[in-house]
C-alpha atoms as a PDB file:
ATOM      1  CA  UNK A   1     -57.312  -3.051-240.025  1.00  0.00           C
ATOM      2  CA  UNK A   2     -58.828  -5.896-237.576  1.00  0.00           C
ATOM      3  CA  UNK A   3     -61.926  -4.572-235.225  1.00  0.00           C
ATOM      4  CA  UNK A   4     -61.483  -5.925-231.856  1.00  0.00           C
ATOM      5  CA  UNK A   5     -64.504  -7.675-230.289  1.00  0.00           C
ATOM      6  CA  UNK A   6     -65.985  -5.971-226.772  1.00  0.00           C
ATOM      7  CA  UNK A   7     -64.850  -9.079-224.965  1.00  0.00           C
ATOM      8  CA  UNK A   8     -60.931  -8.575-225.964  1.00  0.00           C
ATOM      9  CA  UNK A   9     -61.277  -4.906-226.258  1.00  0.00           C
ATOM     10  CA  UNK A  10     -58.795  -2.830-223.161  1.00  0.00           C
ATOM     11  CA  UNK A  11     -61.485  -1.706-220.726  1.00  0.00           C
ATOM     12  CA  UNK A  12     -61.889   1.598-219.275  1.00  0.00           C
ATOM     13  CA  UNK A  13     -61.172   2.441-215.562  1.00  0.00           C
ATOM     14  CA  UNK A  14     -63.458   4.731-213.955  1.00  0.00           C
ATOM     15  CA  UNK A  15     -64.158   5.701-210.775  1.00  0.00           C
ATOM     16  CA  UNK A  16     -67.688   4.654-209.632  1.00  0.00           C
ATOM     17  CA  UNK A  17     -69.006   6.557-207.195  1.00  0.00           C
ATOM     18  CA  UNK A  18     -71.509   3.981-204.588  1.00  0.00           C
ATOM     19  CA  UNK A  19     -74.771   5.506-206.081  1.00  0.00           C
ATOM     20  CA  UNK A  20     -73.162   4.037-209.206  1.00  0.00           C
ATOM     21  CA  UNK A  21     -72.467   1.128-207.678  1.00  0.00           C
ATOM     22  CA  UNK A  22     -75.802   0.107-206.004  1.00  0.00           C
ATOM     23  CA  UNK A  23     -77.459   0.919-209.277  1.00  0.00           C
ATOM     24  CA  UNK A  24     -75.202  -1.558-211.388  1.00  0.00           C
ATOM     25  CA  UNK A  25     -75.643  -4.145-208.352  1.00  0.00           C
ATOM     26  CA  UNK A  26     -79.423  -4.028-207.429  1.00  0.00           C
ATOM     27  CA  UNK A  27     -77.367  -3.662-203.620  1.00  0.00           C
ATOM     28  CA  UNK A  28     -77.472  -0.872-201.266  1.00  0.00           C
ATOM     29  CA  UNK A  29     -74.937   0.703-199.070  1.00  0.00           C
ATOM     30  CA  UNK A  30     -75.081  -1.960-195.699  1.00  0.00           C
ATOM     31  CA  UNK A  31     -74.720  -4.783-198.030  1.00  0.00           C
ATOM     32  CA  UNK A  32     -72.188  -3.510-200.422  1.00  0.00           C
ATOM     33  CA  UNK A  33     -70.217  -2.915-197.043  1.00  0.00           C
ATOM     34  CA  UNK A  34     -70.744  -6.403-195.978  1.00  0.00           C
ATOM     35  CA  UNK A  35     -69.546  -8.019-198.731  1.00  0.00           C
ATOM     36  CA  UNK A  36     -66.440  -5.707-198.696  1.00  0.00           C
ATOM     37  CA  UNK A  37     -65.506  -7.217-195.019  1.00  0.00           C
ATOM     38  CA  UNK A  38     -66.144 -10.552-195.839  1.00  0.00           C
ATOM     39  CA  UNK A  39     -63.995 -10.010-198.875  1.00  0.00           C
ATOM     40  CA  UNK A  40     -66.525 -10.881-200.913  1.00  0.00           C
ATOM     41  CA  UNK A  41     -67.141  -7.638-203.130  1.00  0.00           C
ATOM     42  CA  UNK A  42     -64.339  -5.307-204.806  1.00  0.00           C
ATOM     43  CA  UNK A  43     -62.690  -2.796-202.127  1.00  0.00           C
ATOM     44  CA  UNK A  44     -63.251   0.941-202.601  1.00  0.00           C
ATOM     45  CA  UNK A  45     -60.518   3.703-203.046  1.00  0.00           C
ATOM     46  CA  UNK A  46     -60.434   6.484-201.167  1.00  0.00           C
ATOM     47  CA  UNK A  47     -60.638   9.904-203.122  1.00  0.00           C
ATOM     48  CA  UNK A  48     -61.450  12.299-200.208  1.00  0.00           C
ATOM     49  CA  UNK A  49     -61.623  12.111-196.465  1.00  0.00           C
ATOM     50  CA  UNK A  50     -65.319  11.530-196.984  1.00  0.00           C
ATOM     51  CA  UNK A  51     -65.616  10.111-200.634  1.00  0.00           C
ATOM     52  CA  UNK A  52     -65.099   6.542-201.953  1.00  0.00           C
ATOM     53  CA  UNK A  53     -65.070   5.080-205.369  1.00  0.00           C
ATOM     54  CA  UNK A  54     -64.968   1.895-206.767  1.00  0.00           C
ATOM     55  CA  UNK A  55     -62.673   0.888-210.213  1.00  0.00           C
ATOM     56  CA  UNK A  56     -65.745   0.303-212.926  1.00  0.00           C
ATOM     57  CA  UNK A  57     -63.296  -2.581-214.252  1.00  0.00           C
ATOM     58  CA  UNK A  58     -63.463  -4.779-210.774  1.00  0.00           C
ATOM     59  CA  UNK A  59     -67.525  -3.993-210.495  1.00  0.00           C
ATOM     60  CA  UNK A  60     -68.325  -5.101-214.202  1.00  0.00           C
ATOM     61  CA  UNK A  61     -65.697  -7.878-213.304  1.00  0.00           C
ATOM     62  CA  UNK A  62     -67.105  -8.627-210.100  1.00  0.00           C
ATOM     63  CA  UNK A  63     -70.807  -8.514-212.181  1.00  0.00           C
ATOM     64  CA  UNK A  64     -69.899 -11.309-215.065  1.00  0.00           C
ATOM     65  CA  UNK A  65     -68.291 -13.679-212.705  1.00  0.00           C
ATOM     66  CA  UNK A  66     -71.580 -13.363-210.672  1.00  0.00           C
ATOM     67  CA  UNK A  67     -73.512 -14.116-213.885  1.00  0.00           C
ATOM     68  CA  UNK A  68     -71.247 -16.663-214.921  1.00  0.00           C
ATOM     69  CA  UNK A  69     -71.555 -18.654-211.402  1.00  0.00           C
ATOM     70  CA  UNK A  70     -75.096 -19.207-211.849  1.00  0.00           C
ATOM     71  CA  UNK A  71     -75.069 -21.613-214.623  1.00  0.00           C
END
């Protein structure tokens, strides 16, 4: 039986709640937002008529290519 490495391994989706969010992006709320209208930052799903979430899969996504663009 083969192990698969992290990088090929399925990833999880979760729902990340924006506390989450700004934790795992150093970014608060206003900013977060304005990324998200310039298209510029994953969009958030709607769970509730007052509660958003983002998929963990697009942040940690969004995160390496961020990491990777600085080389």
């Amino acid at each position: 039986m083969s192990q698969q490495n992290e990088s090929t391994a399925p990833k999880e989706h979760r729902i990340l709640r924006r506390s989450d969010v700004e934790q795992k992006t150093g970014f608060k709320r206003a900013h977060i937002y304005n990324l998200m209208s310039q298209g510029k930052f994953p969009k958030s799903i709607r769970l509730g008529i007052r509660a958003v979430g983002w998929d963990s899969v697009e942040i940690d996504q969004w995160i390496a290519d961020r990491l990777q663009d600085r080389t």
